[in-house]
Protein backbone atom coordinates (compact mmCIF):
# COMPACT_ATOMS: atom_id res chain seq x y z
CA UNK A 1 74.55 76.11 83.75
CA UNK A 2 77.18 73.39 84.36
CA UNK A 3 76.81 71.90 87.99
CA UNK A 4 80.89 72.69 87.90
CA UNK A 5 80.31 76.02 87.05
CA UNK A 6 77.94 76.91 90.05
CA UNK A 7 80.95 77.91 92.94
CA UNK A 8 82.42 79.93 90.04
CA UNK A 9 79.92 82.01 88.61
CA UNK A 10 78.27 82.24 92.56
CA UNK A 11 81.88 84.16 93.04
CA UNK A 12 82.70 85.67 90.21
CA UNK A 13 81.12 88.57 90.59
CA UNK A 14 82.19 91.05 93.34
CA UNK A 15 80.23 94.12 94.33
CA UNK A 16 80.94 98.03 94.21
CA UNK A 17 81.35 98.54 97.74
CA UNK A 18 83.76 95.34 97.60
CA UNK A 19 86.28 96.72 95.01
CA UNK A 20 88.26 99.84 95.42
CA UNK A 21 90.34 101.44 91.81
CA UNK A 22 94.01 102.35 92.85
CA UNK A 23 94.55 106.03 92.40
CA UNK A 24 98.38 106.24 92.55
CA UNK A 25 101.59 104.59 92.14
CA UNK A 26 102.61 102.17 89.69
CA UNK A 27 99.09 100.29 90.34
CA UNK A 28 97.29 103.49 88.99
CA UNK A 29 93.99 102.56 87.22
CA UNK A 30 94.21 98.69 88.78
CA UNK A 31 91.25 97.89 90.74
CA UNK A 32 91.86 96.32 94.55
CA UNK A 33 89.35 93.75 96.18
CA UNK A 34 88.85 93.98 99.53
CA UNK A 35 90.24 90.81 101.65
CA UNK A 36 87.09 90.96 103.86
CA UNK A 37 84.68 90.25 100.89
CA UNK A 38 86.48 87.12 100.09
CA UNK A 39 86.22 86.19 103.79
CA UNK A 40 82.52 86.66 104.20
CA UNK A 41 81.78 84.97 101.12
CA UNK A 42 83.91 81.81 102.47
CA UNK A 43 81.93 82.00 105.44
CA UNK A 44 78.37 82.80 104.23
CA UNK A 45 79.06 79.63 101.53
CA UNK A 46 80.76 76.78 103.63
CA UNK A 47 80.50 78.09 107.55
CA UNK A 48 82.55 79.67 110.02
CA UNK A 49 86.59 79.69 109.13
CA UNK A 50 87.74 76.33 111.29
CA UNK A 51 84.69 73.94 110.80
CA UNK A 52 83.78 75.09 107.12
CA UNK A 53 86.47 76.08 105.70
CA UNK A 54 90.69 76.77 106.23
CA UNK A 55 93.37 78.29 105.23
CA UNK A 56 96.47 76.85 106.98
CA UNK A 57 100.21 78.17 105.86
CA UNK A 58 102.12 75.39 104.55
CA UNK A 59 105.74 76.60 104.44
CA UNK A 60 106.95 80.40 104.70
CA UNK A 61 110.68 81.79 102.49
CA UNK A 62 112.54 84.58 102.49
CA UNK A 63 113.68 85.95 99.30
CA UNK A 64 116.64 89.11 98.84
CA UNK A 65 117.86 91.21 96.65
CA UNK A 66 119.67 94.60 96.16
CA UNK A 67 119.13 94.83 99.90
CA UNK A 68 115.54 94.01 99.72
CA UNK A 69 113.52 91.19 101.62
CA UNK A 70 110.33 89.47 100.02
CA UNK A 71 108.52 87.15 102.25
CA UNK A 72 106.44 84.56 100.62
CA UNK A 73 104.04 82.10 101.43
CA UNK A 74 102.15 79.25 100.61
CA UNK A 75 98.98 78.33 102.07
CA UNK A 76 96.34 75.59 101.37
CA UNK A 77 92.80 76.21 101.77
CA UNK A 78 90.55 73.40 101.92
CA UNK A 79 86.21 73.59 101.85
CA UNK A 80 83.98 71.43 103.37
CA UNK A 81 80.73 70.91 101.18
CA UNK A 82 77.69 68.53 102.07
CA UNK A 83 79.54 67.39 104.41
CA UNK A 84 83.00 66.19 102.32
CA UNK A 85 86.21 68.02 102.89
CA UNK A 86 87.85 69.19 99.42
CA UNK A 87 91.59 68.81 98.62
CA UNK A 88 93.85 71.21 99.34
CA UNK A 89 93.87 74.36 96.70
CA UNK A 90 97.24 76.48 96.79
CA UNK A 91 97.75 79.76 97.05
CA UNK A 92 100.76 81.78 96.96
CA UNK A 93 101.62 85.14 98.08
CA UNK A 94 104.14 87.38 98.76
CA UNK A 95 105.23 91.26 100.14
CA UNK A 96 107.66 93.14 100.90
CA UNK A 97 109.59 92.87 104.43
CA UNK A 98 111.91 94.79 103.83
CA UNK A 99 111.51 98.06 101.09
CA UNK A 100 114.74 100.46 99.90
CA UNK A 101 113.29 103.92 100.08
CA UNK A 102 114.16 107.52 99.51
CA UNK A 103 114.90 108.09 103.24
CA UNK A 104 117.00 104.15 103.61
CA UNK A 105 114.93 101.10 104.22
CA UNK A 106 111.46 100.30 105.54
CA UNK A 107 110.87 97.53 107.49
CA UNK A 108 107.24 96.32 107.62
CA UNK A 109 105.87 94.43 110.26
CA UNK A 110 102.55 93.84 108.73
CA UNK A 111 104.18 92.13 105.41
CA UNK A 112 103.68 88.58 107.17
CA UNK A 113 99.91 89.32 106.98
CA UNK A 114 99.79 91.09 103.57
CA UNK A 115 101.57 88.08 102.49
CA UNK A 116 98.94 85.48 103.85
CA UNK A 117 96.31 87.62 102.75
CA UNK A 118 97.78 87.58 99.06
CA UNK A 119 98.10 83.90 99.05
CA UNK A 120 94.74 83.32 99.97
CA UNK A 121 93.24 85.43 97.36
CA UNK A 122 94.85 83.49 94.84
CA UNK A 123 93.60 80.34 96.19
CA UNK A 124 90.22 81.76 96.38
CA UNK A 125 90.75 82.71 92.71
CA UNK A 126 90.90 78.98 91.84
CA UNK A 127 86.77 79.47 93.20
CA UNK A 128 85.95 81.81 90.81
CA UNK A 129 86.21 84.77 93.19
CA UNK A 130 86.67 87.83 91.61
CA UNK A 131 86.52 86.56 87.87
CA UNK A 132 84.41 89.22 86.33
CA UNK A 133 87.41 91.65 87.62
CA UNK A 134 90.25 89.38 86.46
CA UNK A 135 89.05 89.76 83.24
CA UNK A 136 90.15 91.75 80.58
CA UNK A 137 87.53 93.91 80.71
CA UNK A 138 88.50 94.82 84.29
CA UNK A 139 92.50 95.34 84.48
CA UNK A 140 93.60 94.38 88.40
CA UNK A 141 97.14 95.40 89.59
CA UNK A 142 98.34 91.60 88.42
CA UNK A 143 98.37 92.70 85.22
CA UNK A 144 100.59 95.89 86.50
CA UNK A 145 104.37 93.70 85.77
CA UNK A 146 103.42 92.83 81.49
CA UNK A 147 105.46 93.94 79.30
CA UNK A 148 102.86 95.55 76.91
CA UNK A 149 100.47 93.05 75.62
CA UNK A 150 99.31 94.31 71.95
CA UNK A 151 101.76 97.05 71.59
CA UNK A 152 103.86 95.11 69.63
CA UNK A 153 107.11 95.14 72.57
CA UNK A 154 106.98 91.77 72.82
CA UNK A 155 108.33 91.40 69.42
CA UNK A 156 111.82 92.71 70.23
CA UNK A 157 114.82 91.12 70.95
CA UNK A 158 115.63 89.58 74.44
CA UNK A 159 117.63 91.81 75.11
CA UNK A 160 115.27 95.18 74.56
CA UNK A 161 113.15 93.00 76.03
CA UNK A 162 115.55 92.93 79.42
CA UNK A 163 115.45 96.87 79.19
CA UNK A 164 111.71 97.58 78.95
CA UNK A 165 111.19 95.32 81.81
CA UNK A 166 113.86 97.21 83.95
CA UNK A 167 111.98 100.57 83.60
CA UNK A 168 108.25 99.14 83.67
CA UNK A 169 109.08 97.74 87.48
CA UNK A 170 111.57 99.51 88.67
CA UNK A 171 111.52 98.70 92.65
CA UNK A 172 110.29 95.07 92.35
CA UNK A 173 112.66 91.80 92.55
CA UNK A 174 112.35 88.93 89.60
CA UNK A 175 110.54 87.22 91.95
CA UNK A 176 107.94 89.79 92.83
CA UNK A 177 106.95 90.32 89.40
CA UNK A 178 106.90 86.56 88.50
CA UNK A 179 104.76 85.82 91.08
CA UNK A 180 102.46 88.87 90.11
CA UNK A 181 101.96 87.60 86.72
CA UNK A 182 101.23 84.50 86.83
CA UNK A 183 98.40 84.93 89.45
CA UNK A 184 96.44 85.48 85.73
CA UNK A 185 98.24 82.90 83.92
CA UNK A 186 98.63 79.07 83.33
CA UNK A 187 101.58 78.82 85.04
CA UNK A 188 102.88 78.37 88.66
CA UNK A 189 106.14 78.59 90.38
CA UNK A 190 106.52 75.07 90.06
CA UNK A 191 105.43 74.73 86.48
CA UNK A 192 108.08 77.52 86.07
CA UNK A 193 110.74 75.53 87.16
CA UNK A 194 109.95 72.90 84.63
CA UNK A 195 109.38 75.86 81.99
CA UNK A 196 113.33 76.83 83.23
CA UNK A 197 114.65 72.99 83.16
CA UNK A 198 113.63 72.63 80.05
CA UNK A 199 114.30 76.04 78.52
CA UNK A 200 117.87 76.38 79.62
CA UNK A 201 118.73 73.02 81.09
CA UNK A 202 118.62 74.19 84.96
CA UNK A 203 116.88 75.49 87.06
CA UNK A 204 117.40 78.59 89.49
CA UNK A 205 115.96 80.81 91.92
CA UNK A 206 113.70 83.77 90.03
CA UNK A 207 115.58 86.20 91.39
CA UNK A 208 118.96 85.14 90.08
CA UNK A 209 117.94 84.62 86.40
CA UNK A 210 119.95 86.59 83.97
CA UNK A 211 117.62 90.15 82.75
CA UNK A 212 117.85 88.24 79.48
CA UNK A 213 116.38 84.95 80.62
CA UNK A 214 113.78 86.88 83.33
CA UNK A 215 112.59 88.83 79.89
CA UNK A 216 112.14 85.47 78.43
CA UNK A 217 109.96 84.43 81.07
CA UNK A 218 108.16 87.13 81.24
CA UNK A 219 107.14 86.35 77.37
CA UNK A 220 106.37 83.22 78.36
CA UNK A 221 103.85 83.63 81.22
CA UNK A 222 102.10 86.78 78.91
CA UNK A 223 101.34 84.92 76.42
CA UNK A 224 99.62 82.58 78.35
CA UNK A 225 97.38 84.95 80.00
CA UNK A 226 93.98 84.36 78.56
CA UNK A 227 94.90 81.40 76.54
């Protein structure tokens, strides 16, 4: 095995009692990995959070629409091995703060937290945590916001595009579903924003994209998933 492939295969596999399959909702058949896990396993490799290893937010943004509030934040968790400190790795994440339902709108208190916790399980994902789930082989609800990879959709127009995507996640901003997504791509938000400048000569927040160029993205970041 490649000495650069030890932290990653050491994490990619995640145990039963670590992984939970989501029974209902739009995440139906997705499987969930429990925060803790990831935790334990930072801890049982580099040491107690604070002298072997951190997580530290970076900067925290509100995002809104259709009455809706998605917090989002970035956080940069650094490792200390043999002694050396790594760089900072990113991770992004984001929930809901504020939720339209059937009964008027939801405020959740907890969504700073479910937000931190997000972002650090994509950094950790940079690790190798999780990989054997990530896989194909093992859909996880990231791969809940594609617009049907192999069925051919893909090959419509922008526009039919724009529709499918409206039904498939109904309830979730631009943003939401970007951010989703590319958690198993190439891409990041700020690689998206290059993607955009060069695409359409500008670029602007997710969640004010046109259905038409939000489709287009959404190609764009599926097609890139396991490339």
């Amino acid at each position: 095995m490649s000495e650069n492939l030890k932290l990653y295969e050491h994490f990619r596999a995640v145990p039963d009692i670590a992984k939970k399959p989501i029974n209902a909702g739009r995440l139906k058949g997705m499987t969930d990995i429990s925060p803790m896990w990831r935790i334990k396993s930072l801890t049982e490799e580099f040491g107690a959070c604070g002298f072997g290893w951190v997580a530290p937010i970076v900067k925290t943004w509100l995002d809104e629409a259709n009455g809706e509030i998605v917090i989002g934040i970035e956080i940069e968790l650094k490792v200390c091995r043999n002694g050396v400190w790594s760089l900072g790795i990113t991770g992004i994440g984001g929930s809901k703060l504020k939720a339209k339902e059937k009964d008027g709108y939801f405020v959740d208190d907890d969504a700073y937290k479910k937000a931190y916790t997000d972002a650090l399980s994509v950094a950790c994902k940079a690790l190798g945590f999780g990989a054997c789930v990530y896989e194909d082989s093992d859909p996880t609800k990231y791969e809940a916001g594609k617009i049907g990879k192999g069925t051919g959709r893909s090959k419509g127009s922008q526009k039919e595009q724009g529709s499918i995507l409206a039904l498939e996640t109904k309830g979730k901003t631009k943003w939401q579903i970007a951010n989703e997504m590319i958690k198993g791509s190439k891409y990041t938000l700020a690689s998206l924003e290059k993607w955009q400048e060069k695409q359409f000569g500008e670029v602007k927040p997710i969640n004010k994209l046109t259905d038409e160029e939000f489709a287009l993205m959404v190609e764009v970041i599926q097609n890139s998933i396991g490339g």
